[in-house]
N, C-alpha and C. Protein backbone atom coordinates (compact mmCIF):
# COMPACT_ATOMS: atom_id res chain seq x y z
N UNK A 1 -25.32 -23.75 -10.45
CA UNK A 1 -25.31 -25.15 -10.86
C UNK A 1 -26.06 -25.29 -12.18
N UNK A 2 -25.71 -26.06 -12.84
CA UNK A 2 -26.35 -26.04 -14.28
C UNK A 2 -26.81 -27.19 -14.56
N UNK A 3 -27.85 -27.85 -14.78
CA UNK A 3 -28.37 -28.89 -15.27
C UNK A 3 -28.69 -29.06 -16.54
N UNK A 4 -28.58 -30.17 -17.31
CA UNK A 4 -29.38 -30.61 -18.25
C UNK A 4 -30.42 -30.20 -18.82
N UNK A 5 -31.00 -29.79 -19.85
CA UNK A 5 -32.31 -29.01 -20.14
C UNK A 5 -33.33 -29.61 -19.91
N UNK A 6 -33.09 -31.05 -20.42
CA UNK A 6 -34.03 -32.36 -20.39
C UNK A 6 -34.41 -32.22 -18.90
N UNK A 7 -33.37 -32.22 -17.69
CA UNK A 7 -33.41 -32.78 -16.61
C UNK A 7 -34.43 -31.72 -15.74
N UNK A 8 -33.84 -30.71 -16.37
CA UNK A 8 -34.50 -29.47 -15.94
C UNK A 8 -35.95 -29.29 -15.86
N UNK A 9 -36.37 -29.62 -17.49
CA UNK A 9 -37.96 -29.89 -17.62
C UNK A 9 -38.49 -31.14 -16.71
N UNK A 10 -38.06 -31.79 -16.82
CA UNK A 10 -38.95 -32.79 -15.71
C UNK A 10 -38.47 -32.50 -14.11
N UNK A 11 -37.42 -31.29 -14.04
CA UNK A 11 -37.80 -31.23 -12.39
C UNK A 11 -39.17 -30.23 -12.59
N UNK A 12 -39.30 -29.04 -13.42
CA UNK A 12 -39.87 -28.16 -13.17
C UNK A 12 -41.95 -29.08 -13.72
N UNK A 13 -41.48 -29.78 -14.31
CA UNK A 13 -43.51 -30.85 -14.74
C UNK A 13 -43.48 -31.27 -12.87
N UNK A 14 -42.79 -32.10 -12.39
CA UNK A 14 -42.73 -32.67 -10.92
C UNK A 14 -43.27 -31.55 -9.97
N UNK A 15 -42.19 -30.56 -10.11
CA UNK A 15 -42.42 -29.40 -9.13
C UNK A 15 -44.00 -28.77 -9.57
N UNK A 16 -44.63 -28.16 -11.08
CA UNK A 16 -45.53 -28.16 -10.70
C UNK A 16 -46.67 -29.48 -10.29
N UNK A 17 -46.35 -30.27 -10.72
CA UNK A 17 -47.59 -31.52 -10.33
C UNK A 17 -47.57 -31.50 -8.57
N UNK A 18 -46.35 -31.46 -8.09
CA UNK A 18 -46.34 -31.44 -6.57
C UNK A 18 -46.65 -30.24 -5.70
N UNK A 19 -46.86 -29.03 -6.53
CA UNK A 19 -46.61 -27.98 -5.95
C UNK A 19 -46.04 -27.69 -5.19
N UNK A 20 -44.30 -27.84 -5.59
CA UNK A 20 -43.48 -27.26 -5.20
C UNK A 20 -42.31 -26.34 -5.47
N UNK A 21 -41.39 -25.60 -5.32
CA UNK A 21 -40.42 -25.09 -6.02
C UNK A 21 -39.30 -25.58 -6.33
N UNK A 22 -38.86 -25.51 -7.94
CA UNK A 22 -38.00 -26.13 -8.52
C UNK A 22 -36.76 -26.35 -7.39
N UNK A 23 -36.48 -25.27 -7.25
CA UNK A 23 -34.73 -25.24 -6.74
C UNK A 23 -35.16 -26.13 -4.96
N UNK A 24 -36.41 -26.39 -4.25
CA UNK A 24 -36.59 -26.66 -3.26
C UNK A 24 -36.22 -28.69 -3.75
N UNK A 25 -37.17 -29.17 -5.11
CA UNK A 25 -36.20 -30.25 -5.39
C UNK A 25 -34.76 -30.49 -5.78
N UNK A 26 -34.09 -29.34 -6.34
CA UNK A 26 -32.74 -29.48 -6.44
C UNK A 26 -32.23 -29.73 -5.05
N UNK A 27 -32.19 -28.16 -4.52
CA UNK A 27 -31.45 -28.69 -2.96
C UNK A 27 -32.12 -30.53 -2.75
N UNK A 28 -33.17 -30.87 -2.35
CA UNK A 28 -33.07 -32.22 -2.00
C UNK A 28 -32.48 -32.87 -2.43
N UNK A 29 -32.62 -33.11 -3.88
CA UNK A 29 -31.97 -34.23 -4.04
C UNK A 29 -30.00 -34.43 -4.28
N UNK A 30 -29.67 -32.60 -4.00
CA UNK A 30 -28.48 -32.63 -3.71
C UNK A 30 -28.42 -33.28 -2.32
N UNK A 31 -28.92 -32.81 -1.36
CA UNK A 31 -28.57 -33.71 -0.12
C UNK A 31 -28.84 -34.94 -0.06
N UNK A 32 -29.87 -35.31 -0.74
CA UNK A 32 -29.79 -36.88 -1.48
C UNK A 32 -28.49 -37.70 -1.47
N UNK A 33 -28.15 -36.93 -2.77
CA UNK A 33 -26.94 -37.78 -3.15
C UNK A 33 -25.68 -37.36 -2.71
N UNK A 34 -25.65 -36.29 -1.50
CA UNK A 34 -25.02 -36.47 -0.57
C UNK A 34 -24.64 -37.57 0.78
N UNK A 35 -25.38 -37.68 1.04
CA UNK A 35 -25.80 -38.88 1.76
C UNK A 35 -25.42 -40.16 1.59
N UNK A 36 -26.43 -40.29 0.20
CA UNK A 36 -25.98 -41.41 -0.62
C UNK A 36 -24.76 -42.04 -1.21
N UNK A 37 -23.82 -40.91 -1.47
CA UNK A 37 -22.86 -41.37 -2.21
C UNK A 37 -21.48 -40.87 -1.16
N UNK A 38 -21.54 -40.05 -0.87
CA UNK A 38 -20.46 -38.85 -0.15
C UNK A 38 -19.82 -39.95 1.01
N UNK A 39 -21.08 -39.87 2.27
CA UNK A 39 -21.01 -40.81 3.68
C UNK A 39 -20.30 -41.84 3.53
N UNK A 40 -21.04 -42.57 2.39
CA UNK A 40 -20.65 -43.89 2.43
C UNK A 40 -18.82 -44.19 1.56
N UNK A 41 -18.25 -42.95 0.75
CA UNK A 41 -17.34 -42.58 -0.10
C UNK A 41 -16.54 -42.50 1.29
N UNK A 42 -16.50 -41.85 2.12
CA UNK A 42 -15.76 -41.13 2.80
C UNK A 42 -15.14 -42.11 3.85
N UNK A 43 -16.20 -43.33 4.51
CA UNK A 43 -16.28 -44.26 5.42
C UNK A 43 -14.97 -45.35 4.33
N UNK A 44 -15.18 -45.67 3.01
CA UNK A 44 -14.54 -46.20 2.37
C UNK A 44 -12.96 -46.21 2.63
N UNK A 45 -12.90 -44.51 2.20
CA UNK A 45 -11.65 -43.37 2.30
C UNK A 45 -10.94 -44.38 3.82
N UNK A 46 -11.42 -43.86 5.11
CA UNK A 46 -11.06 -44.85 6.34
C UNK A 46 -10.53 -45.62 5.96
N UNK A 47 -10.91 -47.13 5.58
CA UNK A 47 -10.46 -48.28 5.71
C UNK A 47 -9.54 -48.37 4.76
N UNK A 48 -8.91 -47.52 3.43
CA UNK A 48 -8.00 -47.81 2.73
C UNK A 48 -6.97 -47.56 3.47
């Protein structure tokens, strides 16, 4: 997966301020916006 350079640097300032690992916020916030966008996309999909 390739991100943004920009986007990149502020996961990796976050990850260290939080002490955590970069790719441990990627996966999240992929399932994030799984959730977020996908579930509710799909429930849509149904009713058409």
């Amino acid at each position: 997966m390739i991100l943004n350079e920009g986007i990149r640097a502020k996961i990796k300032e976050l990850a260290n301020f939080l002490d955590i690992s970069e790719s441990k916020i990627i996966t999240n916030s992929v399932i994030f916006g799984f959730y977020k966008y996908w579930i509710p996309y799909k429930k849509n999909l149904r009713k058409l």
